[in-house]
N, C-alpha and C. Protein backbone atom coordinates (compact mmCIF):
# COMPACT_ATOMS: atom_id res chain seq x y z
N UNK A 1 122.48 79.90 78.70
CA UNK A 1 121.72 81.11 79.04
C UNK A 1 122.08 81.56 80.46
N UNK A 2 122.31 82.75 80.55
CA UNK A 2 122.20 83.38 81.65
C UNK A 2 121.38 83.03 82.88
N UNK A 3 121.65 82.46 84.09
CA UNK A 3 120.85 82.72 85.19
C UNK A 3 120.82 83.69 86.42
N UNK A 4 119.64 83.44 87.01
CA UNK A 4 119.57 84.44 88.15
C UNK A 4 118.82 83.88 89.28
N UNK A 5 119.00 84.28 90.64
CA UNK A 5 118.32 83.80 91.64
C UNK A 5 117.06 84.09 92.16
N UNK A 6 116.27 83.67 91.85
CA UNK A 6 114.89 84.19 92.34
C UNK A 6 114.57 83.57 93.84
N UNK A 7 114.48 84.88 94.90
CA UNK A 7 114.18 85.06 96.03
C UNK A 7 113.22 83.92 96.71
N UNK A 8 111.80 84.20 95.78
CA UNK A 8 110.67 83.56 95.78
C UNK A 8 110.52 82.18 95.38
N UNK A 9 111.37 81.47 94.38
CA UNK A 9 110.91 80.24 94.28
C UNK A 9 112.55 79.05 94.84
N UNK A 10 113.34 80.22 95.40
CA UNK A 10 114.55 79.86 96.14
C UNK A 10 115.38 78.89 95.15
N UNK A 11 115.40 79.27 94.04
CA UNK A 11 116.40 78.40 93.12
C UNK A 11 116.78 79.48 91.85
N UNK A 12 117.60 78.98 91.36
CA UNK A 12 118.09 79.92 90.55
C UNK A 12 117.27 79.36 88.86
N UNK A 13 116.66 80.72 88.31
CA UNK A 13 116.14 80.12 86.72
C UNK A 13 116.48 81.16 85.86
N UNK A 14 116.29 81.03 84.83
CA UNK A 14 117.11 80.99 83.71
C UNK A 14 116.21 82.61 83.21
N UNK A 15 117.29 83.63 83.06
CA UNK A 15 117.24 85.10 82.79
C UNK A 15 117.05 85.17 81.52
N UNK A 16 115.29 85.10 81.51
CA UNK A 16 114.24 85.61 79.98
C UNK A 16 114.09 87.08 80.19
N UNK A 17 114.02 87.27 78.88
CA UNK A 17 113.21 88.82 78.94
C UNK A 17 112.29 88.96 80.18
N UNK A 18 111.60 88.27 80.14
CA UNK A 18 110.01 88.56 80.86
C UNK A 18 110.59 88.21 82.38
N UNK A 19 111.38 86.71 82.36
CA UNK A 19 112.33 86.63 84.22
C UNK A 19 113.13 87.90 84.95
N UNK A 20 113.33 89.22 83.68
CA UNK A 20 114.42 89.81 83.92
C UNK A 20 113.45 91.19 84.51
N UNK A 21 112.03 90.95 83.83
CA UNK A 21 110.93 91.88 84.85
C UNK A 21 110.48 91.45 85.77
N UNK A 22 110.02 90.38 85.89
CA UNK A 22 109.83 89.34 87.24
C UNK A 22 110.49 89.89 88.13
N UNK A 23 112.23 90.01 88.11
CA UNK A 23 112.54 90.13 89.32
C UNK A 23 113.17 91.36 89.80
N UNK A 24 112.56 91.73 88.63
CA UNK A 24 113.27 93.63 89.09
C UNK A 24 111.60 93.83 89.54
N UNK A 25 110.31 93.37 89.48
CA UNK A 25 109.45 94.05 89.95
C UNK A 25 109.42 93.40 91.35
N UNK A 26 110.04 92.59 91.60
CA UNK A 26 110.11 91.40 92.97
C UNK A 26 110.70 92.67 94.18
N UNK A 27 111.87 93.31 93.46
CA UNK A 27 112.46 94.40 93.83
C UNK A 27 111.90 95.50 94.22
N UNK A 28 111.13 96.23 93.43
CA UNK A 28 110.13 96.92 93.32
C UNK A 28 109.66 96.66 95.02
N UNK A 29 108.51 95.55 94.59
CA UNK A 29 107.65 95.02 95.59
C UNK A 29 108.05 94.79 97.13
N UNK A 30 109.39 94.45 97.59
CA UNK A 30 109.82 94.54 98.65
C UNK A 30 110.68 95.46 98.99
N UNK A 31 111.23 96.31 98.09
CA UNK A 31 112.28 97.99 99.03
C UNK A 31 111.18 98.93 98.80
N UNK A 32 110.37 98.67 97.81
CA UNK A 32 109.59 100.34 97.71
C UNK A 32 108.06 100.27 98.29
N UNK A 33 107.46 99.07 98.29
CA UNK A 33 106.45 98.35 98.41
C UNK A 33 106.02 98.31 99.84
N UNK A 34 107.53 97.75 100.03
CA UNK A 34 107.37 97.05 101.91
C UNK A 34 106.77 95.50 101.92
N UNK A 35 106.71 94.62 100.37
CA UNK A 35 106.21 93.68 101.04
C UNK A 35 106.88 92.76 101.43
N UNK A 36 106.63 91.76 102.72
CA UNK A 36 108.07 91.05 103.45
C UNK A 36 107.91 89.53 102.15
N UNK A 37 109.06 89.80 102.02
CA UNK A 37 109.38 88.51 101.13
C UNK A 37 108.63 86.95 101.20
N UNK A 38 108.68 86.95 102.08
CA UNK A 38 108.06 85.35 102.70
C UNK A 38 106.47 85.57 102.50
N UNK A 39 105.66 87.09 101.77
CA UNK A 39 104.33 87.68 101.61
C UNK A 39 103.99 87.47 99.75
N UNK A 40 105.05 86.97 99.19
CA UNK A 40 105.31 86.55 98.16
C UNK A 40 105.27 85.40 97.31
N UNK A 41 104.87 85.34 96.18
CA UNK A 41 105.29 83.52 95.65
C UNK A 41 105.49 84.47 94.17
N UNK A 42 106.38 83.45 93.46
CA UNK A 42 106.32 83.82 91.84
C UNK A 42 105.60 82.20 90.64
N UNK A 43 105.65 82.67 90.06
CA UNK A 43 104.98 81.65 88.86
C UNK A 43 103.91 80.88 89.91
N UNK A 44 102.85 81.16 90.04
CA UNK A 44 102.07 80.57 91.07
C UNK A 44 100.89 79.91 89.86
N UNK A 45 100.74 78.41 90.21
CA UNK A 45 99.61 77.67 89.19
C UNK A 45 98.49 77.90 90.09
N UNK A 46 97.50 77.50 88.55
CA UNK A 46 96.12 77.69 88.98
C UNK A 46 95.16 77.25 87.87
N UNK A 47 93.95 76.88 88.28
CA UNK A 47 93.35 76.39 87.30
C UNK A 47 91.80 77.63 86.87
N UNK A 48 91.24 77.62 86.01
CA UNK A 48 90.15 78.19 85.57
C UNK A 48 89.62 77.31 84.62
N UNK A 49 88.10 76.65 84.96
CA UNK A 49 87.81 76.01 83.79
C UNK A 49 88.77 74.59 83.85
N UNK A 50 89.06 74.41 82.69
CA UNK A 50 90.03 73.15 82.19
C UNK A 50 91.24 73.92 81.94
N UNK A 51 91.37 75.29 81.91
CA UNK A 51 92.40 75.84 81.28
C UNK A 51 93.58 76.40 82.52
N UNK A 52 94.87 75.58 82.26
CA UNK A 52 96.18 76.01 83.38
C UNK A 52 96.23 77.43 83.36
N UNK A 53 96.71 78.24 84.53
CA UNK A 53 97.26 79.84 84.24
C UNK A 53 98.43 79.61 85.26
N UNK A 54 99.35 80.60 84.83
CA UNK A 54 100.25 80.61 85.74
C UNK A 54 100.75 82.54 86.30
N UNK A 55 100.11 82.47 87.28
CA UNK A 55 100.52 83.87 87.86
C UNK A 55 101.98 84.14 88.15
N UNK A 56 102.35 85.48 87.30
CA UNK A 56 103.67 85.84 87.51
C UNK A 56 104.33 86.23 89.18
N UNK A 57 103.21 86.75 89.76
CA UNK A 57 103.45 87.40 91.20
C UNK A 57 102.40 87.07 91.89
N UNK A 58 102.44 86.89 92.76
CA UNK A 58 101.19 86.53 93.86
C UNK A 58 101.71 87.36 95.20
N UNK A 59 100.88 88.28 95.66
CA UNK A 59 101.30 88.74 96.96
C UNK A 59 100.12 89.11 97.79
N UNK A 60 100.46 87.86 99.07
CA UNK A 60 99.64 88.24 100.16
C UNK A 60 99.36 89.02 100.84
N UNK A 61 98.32 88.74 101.73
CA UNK A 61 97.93 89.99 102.67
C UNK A 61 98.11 89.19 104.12
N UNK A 62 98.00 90.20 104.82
CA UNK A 62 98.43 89.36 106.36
C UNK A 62 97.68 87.85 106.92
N UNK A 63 96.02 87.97 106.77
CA UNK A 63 95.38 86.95 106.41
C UNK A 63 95.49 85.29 105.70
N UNK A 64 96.88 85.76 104.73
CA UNK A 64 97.31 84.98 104.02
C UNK A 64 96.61 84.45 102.87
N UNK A 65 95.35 85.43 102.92
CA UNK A 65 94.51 85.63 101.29
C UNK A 65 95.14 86.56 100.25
N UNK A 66 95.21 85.81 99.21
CA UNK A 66 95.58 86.76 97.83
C UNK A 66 95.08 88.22 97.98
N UNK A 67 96.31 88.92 97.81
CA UNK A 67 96.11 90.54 98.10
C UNK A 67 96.22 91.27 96.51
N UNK A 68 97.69 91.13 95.59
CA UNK A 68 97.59 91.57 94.52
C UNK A 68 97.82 90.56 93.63
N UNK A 69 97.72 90.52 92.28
CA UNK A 69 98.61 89.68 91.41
C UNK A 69 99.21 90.70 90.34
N UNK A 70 100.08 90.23 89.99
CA UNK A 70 101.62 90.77 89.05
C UNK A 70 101.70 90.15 88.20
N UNK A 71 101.48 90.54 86.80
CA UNK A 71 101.23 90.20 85.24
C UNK A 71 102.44 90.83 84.50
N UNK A 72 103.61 90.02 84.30
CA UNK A 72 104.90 90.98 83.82
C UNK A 72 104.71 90.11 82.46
N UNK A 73 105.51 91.14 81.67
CA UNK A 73 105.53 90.86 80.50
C UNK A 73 107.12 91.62 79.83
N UNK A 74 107.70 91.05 78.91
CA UNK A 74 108.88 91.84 78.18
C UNK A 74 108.79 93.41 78.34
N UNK A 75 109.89 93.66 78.06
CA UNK A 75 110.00 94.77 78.02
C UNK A 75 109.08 95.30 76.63
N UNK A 76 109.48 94.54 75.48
CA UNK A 76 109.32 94.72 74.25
C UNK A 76 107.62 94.62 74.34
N UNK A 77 106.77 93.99 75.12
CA UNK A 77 104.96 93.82 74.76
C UNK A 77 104.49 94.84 74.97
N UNK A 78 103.78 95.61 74.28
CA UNK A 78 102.77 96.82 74.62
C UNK A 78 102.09 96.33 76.10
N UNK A 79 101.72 96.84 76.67
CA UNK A 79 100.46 97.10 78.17
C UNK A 79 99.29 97.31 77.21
N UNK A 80 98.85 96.61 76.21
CA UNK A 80 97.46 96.85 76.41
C UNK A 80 96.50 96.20 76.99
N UNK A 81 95.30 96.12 76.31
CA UNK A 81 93.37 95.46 76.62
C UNK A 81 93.92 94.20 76.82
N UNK A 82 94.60 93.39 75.99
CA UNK A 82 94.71 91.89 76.29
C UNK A 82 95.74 91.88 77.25
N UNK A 83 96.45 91.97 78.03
CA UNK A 83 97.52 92.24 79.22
C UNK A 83 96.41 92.42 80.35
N UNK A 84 95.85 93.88 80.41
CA UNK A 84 94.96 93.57 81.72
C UNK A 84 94.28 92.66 81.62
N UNK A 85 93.33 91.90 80.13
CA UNK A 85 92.30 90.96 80.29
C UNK A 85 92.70 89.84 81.25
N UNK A 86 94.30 89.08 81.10
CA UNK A 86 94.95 88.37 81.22
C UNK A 86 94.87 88.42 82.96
N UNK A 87 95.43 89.32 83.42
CA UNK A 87 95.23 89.47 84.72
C UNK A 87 93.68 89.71 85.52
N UNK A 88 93.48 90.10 84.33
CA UNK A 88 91.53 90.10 85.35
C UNK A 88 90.95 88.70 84.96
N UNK A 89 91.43 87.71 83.85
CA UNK A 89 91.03 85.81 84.51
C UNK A 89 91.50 85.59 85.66
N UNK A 90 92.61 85.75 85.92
CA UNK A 90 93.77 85.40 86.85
C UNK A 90 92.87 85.89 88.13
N UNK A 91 91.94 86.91 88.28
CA UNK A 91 91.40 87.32 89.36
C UNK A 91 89.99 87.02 89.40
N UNK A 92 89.65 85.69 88.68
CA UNK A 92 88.40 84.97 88.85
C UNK A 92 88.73 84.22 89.43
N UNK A 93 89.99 83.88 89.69
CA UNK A 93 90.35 82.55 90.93
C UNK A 93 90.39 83.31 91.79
N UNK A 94 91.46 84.38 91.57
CA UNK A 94 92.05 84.65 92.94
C UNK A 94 91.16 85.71 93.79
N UNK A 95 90.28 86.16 93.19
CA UNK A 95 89.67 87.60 93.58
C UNK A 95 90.28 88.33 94.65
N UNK A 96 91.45 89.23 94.19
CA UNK A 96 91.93 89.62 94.31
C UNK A 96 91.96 91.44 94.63
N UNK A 97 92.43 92.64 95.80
CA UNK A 97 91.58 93.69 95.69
C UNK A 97 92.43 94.42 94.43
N UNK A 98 94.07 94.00 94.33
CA UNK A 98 94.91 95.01 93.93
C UNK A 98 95.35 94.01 92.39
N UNK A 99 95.36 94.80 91.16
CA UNK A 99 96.18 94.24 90.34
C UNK A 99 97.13 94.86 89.42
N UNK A 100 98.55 94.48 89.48
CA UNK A 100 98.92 94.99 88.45
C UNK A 100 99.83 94.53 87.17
N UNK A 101 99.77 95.49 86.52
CA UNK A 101 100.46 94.73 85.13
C UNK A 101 101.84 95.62 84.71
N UNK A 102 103.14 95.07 84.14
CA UNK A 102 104.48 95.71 84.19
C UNK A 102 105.17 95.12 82.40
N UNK A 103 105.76 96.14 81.67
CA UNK A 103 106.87 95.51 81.28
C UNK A 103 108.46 95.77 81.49
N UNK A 104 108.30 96.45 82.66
CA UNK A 104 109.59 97.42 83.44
C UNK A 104 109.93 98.67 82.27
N UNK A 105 109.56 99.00 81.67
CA UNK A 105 109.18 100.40 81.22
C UNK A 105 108.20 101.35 81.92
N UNK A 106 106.65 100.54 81.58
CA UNK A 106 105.51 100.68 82.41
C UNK A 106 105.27 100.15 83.15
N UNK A 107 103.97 100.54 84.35
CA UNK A 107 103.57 100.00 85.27
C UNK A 107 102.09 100.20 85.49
N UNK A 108 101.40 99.24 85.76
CA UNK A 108 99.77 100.50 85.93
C UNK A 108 99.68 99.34 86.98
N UNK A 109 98.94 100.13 88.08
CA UNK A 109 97.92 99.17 89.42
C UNK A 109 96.68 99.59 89.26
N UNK A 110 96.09 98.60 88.88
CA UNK A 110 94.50 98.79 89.80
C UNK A 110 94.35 98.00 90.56
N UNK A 111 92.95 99.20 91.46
CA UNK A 111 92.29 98.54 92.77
C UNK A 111 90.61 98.48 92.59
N UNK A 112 90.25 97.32 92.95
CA UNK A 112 88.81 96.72 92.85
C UNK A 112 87.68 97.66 93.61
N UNK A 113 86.84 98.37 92.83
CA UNK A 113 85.84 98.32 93.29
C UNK A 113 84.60 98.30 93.03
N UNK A 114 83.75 97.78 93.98
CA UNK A 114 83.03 96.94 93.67
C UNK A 114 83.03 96.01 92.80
N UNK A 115 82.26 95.78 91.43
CA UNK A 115 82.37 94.71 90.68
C UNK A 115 83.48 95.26 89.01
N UNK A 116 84.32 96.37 89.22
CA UNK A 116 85.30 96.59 88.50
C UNK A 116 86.15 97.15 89.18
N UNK A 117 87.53 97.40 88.69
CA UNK A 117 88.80 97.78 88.57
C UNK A 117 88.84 99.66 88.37
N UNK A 118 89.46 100.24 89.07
CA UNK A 118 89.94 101.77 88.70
C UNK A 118 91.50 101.37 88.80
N UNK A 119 92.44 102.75 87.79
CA UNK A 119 93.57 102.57 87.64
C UNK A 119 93.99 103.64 88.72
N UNK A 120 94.93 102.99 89.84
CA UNK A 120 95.72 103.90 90.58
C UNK A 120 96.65 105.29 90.01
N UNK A 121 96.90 106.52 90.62
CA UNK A 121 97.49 107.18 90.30
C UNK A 121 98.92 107.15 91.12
N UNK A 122 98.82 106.24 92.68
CA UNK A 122 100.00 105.63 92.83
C UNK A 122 100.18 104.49 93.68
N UNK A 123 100.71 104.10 94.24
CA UNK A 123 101.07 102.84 94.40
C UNK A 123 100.98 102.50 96.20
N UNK A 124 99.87 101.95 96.19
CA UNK A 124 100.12 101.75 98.16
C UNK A 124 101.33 100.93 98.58
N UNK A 125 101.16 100.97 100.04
CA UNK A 125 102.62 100.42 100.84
C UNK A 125 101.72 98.96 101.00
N UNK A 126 102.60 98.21 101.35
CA UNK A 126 101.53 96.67 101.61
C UNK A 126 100.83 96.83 102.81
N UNK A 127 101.15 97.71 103.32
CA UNK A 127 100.47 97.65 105.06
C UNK A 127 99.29 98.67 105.09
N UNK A 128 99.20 99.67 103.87
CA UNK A 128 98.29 100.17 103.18
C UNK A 128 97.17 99.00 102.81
N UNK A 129 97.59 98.24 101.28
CA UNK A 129 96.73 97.49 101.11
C UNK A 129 96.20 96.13 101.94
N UNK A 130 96.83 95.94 102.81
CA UNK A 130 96.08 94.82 104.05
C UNK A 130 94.86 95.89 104.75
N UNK A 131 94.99 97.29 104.91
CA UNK A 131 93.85 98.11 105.16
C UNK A 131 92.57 98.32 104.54
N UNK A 132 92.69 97.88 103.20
CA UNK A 132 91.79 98.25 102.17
C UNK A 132 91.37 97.06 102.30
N UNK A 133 91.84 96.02 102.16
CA UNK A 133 90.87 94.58 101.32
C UNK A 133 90.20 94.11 102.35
């Protein structure tokens, strides 16, 4: 199988459908984004309950508290209800202000407020969202 170098976990792994959005949104996230690389982790574990999760993107805020998380999926998976659900467990650990979900077709961000989520109409700079949270 094909590999590729991922920035974030500094070794090279193996180019899946879903690795091949991973790191084009990694891309995304640091030329269009602004976020500094080293503000980053990928496949990040975590626990809820008894049950493992593993976050596709994790990106900090200056603080060095969880700022967004990044829920990629194939190109081929619809973005629906169970995709965001997925990322809003993921933000019972992390409580998190920004989340979003990708299959490099689509993209949607939401931002927290109060005790739910609204869907962005576009996309802050990271030095934006260290303002907000």
């Amino acid at each position: 199988m094909e590999r590729i170098w991922d920035p974030l976990r500094k070794k090279e792994v193996a180019l899946t459908p879903e690795e091949k959005v991973r790191q084009w949104f990694i891309t995304v996230l640091r030329d269009q984004l602004k976020v500094p690389v080293h503000m980053m982790m990928s496949e990040v574990a975590m626990k809820f309950g008894q049950k493992d999760f593993r976050a596709d993107i994790l990106v900090y805020g200056r603080g060095l508290s969880p700022l967004m998380v990044v829920e990629c999926k194939r190109e081929t998976v619809e973005l629906g209800p169970d995709v965001l659900e997925q990322a809003l467990r993921y933000n019972m650990v992390l409580d998190v202000p920004f989340i979003v979900i990708t299959n490099g077709r689509r993209t949607f961000a939401f931002r927290r407020e109060g005790d739910s989520f609204s869907q962005l109409k576009t996309f802050p700079l990271w030095e934006e969202m260290n303002l907000d949270s």
